[in-house]
N, C-alpha and C. Protein backbone atom coordinates (compact mmCIF):
# COMPACT_ATOMS: atom_id res chain seq x y z
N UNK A 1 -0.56 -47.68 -84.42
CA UNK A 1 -0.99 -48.03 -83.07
C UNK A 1 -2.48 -47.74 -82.93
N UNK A 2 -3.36 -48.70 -82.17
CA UNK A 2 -4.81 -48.30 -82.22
C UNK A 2 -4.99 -47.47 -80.80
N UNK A 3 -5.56 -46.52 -81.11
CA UNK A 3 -5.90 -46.07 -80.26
C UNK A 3 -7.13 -45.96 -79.62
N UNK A 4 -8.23 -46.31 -80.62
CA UNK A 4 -9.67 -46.82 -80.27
C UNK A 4 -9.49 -48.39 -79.42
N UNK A 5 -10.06 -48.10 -78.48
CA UNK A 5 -10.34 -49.04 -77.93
C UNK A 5 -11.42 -50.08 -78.10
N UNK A 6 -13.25 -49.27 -77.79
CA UNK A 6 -14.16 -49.89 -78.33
C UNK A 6 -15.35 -48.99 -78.54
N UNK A 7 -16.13 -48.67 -79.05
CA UNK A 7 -17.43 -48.09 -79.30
C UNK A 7 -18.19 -47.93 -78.34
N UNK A 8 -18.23 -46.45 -77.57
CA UNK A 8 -19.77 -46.28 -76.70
C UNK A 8 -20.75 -46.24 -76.82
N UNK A 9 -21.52 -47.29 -76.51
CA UNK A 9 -22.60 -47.44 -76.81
C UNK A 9 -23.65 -47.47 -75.14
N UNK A 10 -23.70 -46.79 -74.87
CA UNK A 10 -24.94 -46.66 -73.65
C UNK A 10 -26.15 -45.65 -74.06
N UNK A 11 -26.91 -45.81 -72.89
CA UNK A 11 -28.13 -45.22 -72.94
C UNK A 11 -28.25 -43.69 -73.26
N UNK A 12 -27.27 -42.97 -72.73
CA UNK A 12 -26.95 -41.81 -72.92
C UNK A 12 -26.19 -41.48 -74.17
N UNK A 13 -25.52 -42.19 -74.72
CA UNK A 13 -24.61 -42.14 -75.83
C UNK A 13 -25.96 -42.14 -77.00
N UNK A 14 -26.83 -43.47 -76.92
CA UNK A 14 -27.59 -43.82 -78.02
C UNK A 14 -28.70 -42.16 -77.77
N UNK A 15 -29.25 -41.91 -77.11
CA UNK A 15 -29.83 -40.66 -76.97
C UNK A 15 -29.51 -39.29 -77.62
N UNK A 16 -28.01 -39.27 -77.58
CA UNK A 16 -27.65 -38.09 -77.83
C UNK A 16 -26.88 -38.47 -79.39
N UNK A 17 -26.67 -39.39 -80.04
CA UNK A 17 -26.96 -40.34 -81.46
C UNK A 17 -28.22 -39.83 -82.37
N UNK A 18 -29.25 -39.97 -81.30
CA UNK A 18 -30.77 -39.88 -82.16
C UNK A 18 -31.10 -38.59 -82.24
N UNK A 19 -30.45 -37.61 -81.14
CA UNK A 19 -30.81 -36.24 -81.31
C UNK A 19 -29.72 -35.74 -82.80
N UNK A 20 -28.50 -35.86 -82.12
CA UNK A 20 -27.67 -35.34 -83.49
C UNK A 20 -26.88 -36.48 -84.29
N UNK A 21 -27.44 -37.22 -85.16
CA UNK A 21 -27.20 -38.18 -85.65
C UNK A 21 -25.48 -38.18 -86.57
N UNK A 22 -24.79 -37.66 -86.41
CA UNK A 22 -23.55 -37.69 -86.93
C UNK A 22 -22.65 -37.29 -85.19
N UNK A 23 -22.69 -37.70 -84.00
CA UNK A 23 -22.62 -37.69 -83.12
C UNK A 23 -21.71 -38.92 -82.51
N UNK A 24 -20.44 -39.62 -82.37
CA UNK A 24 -20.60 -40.73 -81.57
C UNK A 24 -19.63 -40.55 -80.99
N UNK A 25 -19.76 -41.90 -79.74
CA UNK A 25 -18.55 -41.78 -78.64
C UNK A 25 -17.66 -43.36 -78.68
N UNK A 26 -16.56 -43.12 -77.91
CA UNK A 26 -15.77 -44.06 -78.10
C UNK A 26 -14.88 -44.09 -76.81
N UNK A 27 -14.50 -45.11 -76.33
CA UNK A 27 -13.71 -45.19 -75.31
C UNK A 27 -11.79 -45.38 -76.14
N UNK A 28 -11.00 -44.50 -75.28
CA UNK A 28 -9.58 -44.78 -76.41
C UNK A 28 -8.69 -44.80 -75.32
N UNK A 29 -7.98 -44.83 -75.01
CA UNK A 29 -6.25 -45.12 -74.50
C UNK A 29 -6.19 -43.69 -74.04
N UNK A 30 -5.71 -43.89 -72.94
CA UNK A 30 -5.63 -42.87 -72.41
C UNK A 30 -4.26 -41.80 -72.34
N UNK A 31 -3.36 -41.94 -73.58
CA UNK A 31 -2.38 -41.40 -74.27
C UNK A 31 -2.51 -40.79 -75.35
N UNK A 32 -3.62 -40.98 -75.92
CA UNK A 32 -4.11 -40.62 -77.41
C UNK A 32 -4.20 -39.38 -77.08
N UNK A 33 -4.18 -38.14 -78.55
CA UNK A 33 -4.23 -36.73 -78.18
C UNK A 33 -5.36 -36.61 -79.54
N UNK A 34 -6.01 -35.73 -79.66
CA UNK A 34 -7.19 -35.54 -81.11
C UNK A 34 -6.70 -36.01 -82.23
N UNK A 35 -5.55 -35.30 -82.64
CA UNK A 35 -5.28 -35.71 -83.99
C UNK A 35 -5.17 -36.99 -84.45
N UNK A 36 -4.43 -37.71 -83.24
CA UNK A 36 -4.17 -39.11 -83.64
C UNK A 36 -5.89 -39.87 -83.65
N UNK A 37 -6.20 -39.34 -83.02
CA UNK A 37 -7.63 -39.92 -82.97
C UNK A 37 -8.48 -39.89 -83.96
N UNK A 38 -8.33 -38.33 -84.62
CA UNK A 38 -9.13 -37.84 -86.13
C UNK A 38 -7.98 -38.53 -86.92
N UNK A 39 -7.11 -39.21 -87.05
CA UNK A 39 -6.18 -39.85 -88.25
C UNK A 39 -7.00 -41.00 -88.23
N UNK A 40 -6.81 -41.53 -86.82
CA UNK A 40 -7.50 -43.42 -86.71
C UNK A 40 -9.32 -43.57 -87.43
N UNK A 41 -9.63 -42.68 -86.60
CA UNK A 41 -11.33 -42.76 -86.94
C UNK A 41 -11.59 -42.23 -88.76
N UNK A 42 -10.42 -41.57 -89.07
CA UNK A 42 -10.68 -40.86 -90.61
C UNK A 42 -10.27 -42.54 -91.78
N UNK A 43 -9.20 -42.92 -91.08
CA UNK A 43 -9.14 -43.90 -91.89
C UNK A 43 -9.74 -45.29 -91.44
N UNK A 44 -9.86 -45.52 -90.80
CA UNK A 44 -11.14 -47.18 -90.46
C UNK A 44 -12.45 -46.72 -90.67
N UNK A 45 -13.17 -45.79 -90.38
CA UNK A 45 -14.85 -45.42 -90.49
C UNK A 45 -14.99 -45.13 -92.38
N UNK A 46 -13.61 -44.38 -92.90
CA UNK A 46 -14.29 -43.57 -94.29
C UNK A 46 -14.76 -42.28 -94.03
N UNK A 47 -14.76 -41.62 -92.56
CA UNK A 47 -15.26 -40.37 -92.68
C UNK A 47 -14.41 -39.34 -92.52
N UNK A 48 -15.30 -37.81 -92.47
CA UNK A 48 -14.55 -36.61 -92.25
C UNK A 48 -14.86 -36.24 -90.75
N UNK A 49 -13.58 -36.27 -89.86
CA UNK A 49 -14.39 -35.97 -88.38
C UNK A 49 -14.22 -34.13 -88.60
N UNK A 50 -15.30 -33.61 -87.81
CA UNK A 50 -15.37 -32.17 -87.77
C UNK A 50 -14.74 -31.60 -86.63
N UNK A 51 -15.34 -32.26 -85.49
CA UNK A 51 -14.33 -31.87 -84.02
C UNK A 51 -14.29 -33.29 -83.41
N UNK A 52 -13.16 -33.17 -81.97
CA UNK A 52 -13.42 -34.04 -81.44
C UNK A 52 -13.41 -33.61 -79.64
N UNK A 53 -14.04 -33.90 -78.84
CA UNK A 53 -13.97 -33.39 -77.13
C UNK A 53 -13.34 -34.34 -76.83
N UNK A 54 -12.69 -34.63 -75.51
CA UNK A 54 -11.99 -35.86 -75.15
C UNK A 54 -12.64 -35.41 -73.69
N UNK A 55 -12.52 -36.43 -72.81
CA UNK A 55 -12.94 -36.65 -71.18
C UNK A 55 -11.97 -37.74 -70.50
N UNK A 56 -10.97 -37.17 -69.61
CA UNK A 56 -10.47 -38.36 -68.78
C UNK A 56 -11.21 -38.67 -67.32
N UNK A 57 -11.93 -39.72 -67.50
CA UNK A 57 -12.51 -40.15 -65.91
C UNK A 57 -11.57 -41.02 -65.18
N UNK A 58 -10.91 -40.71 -63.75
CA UNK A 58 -10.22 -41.93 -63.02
C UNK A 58 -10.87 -42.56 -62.55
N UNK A 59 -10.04 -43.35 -62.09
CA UNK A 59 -10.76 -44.82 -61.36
C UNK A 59 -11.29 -44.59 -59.95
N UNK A 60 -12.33 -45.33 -59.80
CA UNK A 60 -12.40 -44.82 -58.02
C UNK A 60 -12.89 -46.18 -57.71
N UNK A 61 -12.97 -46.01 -56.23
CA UNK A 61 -12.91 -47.43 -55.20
C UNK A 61 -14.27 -47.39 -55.41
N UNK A 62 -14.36 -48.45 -54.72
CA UNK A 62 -15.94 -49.12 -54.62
C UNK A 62 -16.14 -50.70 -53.68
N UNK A 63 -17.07 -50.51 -53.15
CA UNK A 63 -17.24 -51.69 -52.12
C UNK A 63 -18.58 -51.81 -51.73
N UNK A 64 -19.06 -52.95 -51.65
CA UNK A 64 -20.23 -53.28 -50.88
C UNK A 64 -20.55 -54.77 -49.92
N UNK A 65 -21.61 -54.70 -49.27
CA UNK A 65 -21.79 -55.58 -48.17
C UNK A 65 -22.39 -57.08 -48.80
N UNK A 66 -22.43 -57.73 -48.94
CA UNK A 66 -22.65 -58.95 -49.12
C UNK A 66 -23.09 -59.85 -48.28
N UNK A 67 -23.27 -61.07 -48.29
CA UNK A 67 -23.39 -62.45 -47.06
C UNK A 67 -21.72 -62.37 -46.83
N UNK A 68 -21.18 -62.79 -47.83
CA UNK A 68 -19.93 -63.00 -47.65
C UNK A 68 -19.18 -61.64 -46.70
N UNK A 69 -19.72 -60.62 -46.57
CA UNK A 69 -18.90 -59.69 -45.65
C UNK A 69 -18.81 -58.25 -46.76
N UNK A 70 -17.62 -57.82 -46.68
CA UNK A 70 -17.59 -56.16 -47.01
C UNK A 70 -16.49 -56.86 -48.22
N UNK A 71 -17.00 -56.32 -49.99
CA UNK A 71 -16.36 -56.71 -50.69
C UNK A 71 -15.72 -55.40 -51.60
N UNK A 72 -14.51 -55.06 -51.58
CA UNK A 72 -14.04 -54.43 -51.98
C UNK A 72 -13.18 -54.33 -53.43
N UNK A 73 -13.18 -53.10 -54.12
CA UNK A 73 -12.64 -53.45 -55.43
C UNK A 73 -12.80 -51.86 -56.33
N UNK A 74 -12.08 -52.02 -57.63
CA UNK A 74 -12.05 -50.36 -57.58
C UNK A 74 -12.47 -50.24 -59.27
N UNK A 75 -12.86 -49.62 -59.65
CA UNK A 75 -13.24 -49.28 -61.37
C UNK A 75 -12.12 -48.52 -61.84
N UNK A 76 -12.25 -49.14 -63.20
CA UNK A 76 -10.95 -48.56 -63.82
C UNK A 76 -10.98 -47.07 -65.05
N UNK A 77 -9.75 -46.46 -64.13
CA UNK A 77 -9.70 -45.02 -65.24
C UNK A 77 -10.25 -45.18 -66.58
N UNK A 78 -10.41 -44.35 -67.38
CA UNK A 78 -10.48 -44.33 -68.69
C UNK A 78 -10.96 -42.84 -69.55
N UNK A 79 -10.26 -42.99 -70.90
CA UNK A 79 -11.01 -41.95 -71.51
C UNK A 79 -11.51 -41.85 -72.54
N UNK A 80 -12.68 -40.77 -72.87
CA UNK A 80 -13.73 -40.95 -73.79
C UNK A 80 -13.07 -40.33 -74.39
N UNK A 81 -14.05 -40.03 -76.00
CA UNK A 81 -13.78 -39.24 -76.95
C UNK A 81 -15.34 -39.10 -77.33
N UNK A 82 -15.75 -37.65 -78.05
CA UNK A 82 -16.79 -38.05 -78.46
C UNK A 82 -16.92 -37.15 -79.75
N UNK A 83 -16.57 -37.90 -80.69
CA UNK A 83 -16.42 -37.21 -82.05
C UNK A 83 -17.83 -36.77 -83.41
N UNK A 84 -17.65 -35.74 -83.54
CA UNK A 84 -18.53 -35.33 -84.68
C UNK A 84 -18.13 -34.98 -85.81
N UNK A 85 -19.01 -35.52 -86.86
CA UNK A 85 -18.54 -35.70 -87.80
C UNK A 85 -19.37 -35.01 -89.06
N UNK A 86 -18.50 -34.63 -90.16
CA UNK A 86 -19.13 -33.77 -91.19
C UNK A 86 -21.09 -34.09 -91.24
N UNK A 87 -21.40 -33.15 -91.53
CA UNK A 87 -22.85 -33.42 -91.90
C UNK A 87 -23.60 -34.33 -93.16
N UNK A 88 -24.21 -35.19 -92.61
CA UNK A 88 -24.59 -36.09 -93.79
C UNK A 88 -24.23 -37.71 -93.45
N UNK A 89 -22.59 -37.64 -92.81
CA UNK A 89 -21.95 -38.89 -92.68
C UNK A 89 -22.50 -39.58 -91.36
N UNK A 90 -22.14 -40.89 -91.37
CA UNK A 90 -22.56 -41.88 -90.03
C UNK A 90 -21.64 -42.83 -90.34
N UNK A 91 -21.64 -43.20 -89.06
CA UNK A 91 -20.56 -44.81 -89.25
C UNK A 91 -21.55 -45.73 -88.33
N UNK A 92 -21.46 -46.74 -88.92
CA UNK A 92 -22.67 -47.96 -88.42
C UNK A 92 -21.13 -48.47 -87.70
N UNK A 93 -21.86 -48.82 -86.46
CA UNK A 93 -20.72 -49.49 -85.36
C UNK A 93 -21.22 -50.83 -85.27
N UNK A 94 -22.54 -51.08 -85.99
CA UNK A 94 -23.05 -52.61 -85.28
C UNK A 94 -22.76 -52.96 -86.70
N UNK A 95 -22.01 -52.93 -87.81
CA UNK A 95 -21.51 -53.59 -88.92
C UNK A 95 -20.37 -55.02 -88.95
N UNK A 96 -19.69 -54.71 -87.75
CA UNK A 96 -18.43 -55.82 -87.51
C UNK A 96 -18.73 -56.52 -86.17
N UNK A 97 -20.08 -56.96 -86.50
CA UNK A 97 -20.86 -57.67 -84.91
C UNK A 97 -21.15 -59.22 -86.23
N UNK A 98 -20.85 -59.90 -85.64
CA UNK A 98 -21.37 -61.47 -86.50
C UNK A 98 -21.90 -62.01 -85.77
């Protein structure tokens, strides 16, 4: 079962990449527990993960004013992971981009 969802890649993510370069984040399913996570990422990347933190953010509402009137709508839960990995190793995420 995958439990990676897709690769974080933001401004803050790429920042904290360049400071500790064996560093990355990932958005996953919000059922996943570490291990399964250090199984998935150990066997698709090729690496050794060292730790992993996890973060569940919920969803919250959101609305704004428009011409059209007051438009309402809500962002969706989700949770991170942000795994580090033995010293030395990297996984190129922009490799399976065509």
């Amino acid at each position: 079962m995958a439990f990676i969802i897709k690769p974080l890649v933001t401004e803050k993510m790429t920042k904290i990449t360049e400071k500790r370069p064996n560093v990355y984040g990932f958005i996953v399913r919000p059922e996943a527990n570490k291990v399964e996570l250090q199984k998935e990422i150990e066997a698709q990347y090729n690496v050794t993960v060292e730790s992993i933190n996890t973060m569940r953010y919920s969803g919250k509402r959101s609305q704004r004013y428009t011409k059209a009137g007051l438009v309402k709508g809500h962002k969706s839960a989700y949770k991170k992971a942000i795994v580090t990995l033995k010293e030395g190793e990297e996984i190129d995420i922009y490799s399976n981009i065509e």
